[in-house]
C-alpha atoms as a PDB file:
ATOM      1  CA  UNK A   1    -113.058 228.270  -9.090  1.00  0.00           C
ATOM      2  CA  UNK A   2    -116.342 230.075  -9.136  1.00  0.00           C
ATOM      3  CA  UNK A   3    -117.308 233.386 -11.542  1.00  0.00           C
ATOM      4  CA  UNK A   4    -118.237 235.072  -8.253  1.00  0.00           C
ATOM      5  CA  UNK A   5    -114.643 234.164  -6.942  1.00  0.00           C
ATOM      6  CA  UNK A   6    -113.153 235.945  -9.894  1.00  0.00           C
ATOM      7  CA  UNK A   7    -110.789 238.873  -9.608  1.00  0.00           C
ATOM      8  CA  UNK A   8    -108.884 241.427 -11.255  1.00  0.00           C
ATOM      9  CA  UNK A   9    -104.672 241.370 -10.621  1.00  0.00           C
ATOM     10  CA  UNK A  10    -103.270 243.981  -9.051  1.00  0.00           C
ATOM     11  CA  UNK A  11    -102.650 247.405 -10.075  1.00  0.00           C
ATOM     12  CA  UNK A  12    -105.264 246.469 -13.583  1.00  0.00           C
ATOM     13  CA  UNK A  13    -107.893 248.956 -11.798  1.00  0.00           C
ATOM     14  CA  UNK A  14    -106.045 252.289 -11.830  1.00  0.00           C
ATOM     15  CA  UNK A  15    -107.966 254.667  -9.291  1.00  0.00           C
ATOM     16  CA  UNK A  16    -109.527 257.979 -11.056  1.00  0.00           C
ATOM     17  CA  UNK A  17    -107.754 261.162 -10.252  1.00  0.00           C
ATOM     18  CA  UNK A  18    -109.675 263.302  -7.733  1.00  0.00           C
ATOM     19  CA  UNK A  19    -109.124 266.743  -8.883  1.00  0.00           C
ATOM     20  CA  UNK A  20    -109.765 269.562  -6.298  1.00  0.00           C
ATOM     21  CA  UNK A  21    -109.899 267.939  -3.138  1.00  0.00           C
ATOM     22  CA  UNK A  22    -106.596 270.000  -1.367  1.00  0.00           C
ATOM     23  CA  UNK A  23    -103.336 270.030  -1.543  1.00  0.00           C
ATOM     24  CA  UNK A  24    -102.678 266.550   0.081  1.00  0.00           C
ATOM     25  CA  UNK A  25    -104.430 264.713  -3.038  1.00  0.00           C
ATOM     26  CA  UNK A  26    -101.633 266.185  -5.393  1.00  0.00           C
ATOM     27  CA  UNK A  27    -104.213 267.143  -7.992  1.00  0.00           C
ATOM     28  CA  UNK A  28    -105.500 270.330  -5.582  1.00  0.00           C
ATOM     29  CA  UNK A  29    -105.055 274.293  -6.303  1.00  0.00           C
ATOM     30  CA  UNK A  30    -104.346 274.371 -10.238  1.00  0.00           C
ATOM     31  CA  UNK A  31    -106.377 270.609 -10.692  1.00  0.00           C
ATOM     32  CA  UNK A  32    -103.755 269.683 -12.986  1.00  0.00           C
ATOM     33  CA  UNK A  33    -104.826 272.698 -15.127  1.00  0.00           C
ATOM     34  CA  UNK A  34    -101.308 274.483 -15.054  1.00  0.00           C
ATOM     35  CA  UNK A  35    -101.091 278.158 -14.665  1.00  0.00           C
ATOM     36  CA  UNK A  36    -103.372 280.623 -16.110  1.00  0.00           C
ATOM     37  CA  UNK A  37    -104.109 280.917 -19.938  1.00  0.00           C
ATOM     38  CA  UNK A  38    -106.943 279.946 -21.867  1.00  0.00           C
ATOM     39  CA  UNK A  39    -106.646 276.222 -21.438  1.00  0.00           C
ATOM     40  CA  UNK A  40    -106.960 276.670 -17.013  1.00  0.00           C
ATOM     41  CA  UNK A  41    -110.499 278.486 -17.710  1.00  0.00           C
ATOM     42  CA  UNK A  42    -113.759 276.109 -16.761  1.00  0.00           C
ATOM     43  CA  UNK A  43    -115.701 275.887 -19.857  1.00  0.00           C
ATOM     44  CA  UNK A  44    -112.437 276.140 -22.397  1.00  0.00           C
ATOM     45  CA  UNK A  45    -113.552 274.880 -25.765  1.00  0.00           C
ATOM     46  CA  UNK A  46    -110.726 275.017 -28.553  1.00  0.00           C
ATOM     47  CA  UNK A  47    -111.895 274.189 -32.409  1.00  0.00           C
ATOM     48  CA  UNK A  48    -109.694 271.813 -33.742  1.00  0.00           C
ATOM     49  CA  UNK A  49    -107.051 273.539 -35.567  1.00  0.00           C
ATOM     50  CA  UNK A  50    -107.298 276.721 -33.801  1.00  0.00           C
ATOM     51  CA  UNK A  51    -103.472 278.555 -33.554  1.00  0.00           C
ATOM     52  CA  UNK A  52    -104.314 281.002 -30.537  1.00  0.00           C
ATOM     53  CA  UNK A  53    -104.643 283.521 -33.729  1.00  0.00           C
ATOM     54  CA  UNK A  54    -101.968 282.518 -35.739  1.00  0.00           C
ATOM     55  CA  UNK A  55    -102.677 281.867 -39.545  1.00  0.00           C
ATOM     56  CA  UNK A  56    -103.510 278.186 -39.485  1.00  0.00           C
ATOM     57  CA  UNK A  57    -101.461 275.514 -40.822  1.00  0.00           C
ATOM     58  CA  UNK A  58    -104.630 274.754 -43.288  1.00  0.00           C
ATOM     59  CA  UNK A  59    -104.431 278.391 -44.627  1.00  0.00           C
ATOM     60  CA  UNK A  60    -100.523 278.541 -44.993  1.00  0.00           C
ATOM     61  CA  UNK A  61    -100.366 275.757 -47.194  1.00  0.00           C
ATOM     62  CA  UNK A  62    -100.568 276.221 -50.925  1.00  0.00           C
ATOM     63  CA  UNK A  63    -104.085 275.574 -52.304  1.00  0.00           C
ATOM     64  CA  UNK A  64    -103.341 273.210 -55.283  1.00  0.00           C
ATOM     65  CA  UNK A  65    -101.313 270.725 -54.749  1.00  0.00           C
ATOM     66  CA  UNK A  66     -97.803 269.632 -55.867  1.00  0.00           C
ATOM     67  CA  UNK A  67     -96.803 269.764 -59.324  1.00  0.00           C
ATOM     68  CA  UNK A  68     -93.627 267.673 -60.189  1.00  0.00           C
ATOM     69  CA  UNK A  69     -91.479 270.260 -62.388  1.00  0.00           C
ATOM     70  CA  UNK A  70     -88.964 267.888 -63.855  1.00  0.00           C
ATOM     71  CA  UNK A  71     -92.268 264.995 -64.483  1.00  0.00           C
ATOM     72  CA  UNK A  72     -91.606 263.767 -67.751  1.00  0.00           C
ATOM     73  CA  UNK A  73     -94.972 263.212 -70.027  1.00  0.00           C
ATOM     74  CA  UNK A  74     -94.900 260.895 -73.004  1.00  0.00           C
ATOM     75  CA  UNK A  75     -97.931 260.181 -75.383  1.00  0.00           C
ATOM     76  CA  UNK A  76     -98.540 256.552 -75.864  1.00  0.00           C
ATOM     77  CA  UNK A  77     -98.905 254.409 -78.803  1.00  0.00           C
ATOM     78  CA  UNK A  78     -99.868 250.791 -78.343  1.00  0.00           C
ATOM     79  CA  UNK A  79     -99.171 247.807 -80.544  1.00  0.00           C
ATOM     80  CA  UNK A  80    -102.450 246.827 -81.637  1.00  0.00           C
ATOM     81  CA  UNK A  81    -102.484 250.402 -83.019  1.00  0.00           C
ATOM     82  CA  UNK A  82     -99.710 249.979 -85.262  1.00  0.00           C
ATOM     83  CA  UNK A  83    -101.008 246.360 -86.251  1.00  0.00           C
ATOM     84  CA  UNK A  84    -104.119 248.033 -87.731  1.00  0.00           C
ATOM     85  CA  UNK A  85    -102.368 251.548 -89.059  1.00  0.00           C
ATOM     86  CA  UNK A  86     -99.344 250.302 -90.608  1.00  0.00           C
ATOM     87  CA  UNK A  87     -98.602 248.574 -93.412  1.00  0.00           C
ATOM     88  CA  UNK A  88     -95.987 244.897 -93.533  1.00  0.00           C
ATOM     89  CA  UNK A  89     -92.333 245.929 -93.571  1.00  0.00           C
ATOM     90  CA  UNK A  90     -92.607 249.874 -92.850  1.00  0.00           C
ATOM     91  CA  UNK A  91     -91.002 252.150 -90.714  1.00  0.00           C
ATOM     92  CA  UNK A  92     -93.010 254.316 -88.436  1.00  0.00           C
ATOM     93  CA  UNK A  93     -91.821 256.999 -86.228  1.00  0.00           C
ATOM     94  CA  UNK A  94     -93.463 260.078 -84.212  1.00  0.00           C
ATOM     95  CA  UNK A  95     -94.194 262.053 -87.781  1.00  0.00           C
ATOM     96  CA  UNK A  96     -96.174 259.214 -88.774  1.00  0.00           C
ATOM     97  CA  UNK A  97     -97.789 258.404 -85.279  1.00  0.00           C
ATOM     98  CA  UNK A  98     -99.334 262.375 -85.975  1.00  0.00           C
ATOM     99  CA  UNK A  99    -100.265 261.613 -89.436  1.00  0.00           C
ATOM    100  CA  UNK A 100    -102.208 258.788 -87.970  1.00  0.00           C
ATOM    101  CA  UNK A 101    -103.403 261.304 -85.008  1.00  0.00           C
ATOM    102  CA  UNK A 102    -102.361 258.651 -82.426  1.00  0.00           C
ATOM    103  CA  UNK A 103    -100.534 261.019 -80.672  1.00  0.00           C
ATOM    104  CA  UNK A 104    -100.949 264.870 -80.012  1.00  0.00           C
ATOM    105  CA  UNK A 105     -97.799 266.802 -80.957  1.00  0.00           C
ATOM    106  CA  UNK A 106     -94.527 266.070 -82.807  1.00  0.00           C
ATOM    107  CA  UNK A 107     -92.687 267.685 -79.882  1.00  0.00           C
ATOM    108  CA  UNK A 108     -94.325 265.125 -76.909  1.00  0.00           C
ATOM    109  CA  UNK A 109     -92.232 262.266 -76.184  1.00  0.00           C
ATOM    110  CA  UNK A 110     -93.831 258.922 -77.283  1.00  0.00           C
ATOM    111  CA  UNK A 111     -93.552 255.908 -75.625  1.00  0.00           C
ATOM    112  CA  UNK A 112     -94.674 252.425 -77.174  1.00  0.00           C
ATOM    113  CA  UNK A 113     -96.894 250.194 -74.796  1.00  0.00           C
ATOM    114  CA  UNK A 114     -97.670 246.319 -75.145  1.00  0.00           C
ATOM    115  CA  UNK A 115    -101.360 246.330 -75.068  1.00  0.00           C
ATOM    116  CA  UNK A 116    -102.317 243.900 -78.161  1.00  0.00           C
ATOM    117  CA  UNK A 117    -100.782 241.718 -80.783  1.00  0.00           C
ATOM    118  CA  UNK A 118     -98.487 242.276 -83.585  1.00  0.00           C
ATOM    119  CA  UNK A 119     -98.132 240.149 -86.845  1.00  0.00           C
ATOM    120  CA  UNK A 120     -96.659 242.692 -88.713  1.00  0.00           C
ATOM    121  CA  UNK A 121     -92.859 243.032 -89.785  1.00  0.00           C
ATOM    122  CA  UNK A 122     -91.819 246.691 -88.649  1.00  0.00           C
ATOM    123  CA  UNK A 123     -89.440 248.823 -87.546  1.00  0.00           C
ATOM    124  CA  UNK A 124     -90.192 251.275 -85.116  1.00  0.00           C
ATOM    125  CA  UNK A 125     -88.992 254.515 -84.079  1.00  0.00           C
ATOM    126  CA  UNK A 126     -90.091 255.613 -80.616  1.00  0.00           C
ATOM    127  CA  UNK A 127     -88.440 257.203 -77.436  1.00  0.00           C
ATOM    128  CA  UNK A 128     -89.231 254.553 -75.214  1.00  0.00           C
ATOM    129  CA  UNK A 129     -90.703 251.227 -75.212  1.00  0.00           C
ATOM    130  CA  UNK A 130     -92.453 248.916 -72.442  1.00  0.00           C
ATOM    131  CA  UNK A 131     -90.521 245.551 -72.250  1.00  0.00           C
ATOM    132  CA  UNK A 132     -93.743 243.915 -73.499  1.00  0.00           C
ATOM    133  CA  UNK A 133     -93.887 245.902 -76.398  1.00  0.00           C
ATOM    134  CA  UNK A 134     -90.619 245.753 -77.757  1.00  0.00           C
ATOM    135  CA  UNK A 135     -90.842 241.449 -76.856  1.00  0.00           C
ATOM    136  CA  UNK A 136     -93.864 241.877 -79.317  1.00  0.00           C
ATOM    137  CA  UNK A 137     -92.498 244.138 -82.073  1.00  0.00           C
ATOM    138  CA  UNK A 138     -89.202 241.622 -82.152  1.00  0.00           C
ATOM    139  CA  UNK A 139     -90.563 238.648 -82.358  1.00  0.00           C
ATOM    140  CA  UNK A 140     -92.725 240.037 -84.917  1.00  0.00           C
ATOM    141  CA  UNK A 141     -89.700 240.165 -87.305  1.00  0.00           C
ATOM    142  CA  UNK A 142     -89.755 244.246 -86.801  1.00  0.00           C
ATOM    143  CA  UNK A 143     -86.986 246.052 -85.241  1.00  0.00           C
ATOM    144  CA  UNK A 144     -86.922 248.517 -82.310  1.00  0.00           C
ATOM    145  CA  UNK A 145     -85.412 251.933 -82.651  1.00  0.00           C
ATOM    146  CA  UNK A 146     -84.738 254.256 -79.748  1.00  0.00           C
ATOM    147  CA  UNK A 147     -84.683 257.606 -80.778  1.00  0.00           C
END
């Protein structure tokens, strides 16, 4: 076998369609164009997104984004916060976690996260905890109390 000998299979060359060449051809008259209308017109340039007039999707939308209504938002505390705040043996909760401005409001939800380590003995008081967190707080010696 020679490179000049080379050839293509059958049916891998697909002839081009010859558009306006009579009836015969199949692609004569309309040139595959269908019937009237904007898009049949020689020189028919349509911006992308373009609705024939119609408000465009784009503009419909709303402009912001989606806002989950039933997200729930918890301040965080982490353990190495509470190992330098609190004292051996106390008891710390989300009145205390404001005292110690680790946390905005008394009405947020607070939520304990692992980041850290913990020596100290204590209990604490929280409305959720990361599984890291409350592995450190126990074997501390504290307690975990979900409020």
């Amino acid at each position: 076998m020679r490179l000049g000998e080379l050839s293509l299979p059958r049916g891998a060359r697909k002839r081009p369609k010859r558009i306006g060449r009579g009836e015969g051809s199949g692609h004569g008259k309309t040139c595959c164009r269908g019937h009237n209308g904007q898009r049949s017109r020689s020189g028919c340039q349509i911006a992308p997104g373009f609705e024939g007039g119609q408000m465009p999707l784009y503009r419909r939308l709303p402009k912001f984004g989606f806002k989950n209504p039933f997200r729930v938002v918890y301040d965080t505390v982490n353990v190495s916060e509470i190992e330098v705040l609190v004292a051996d043996g106390a008891t710390v909760g989300p009145e205390d976690f404001k005292k110690m401005n680790l946390i905005r409001s008394n009405a947020r939800l607070v939520k304990i996260l692992g980041a850290g380590d913990l020596a100290k003995k204590v209990t604490v008081k929280a409305h959720k905890f990361s599984r890291s967190a409350e592995e450190k707080i126990t074997a501390a010696g504290g307690t975990v109390e979900v409020i």
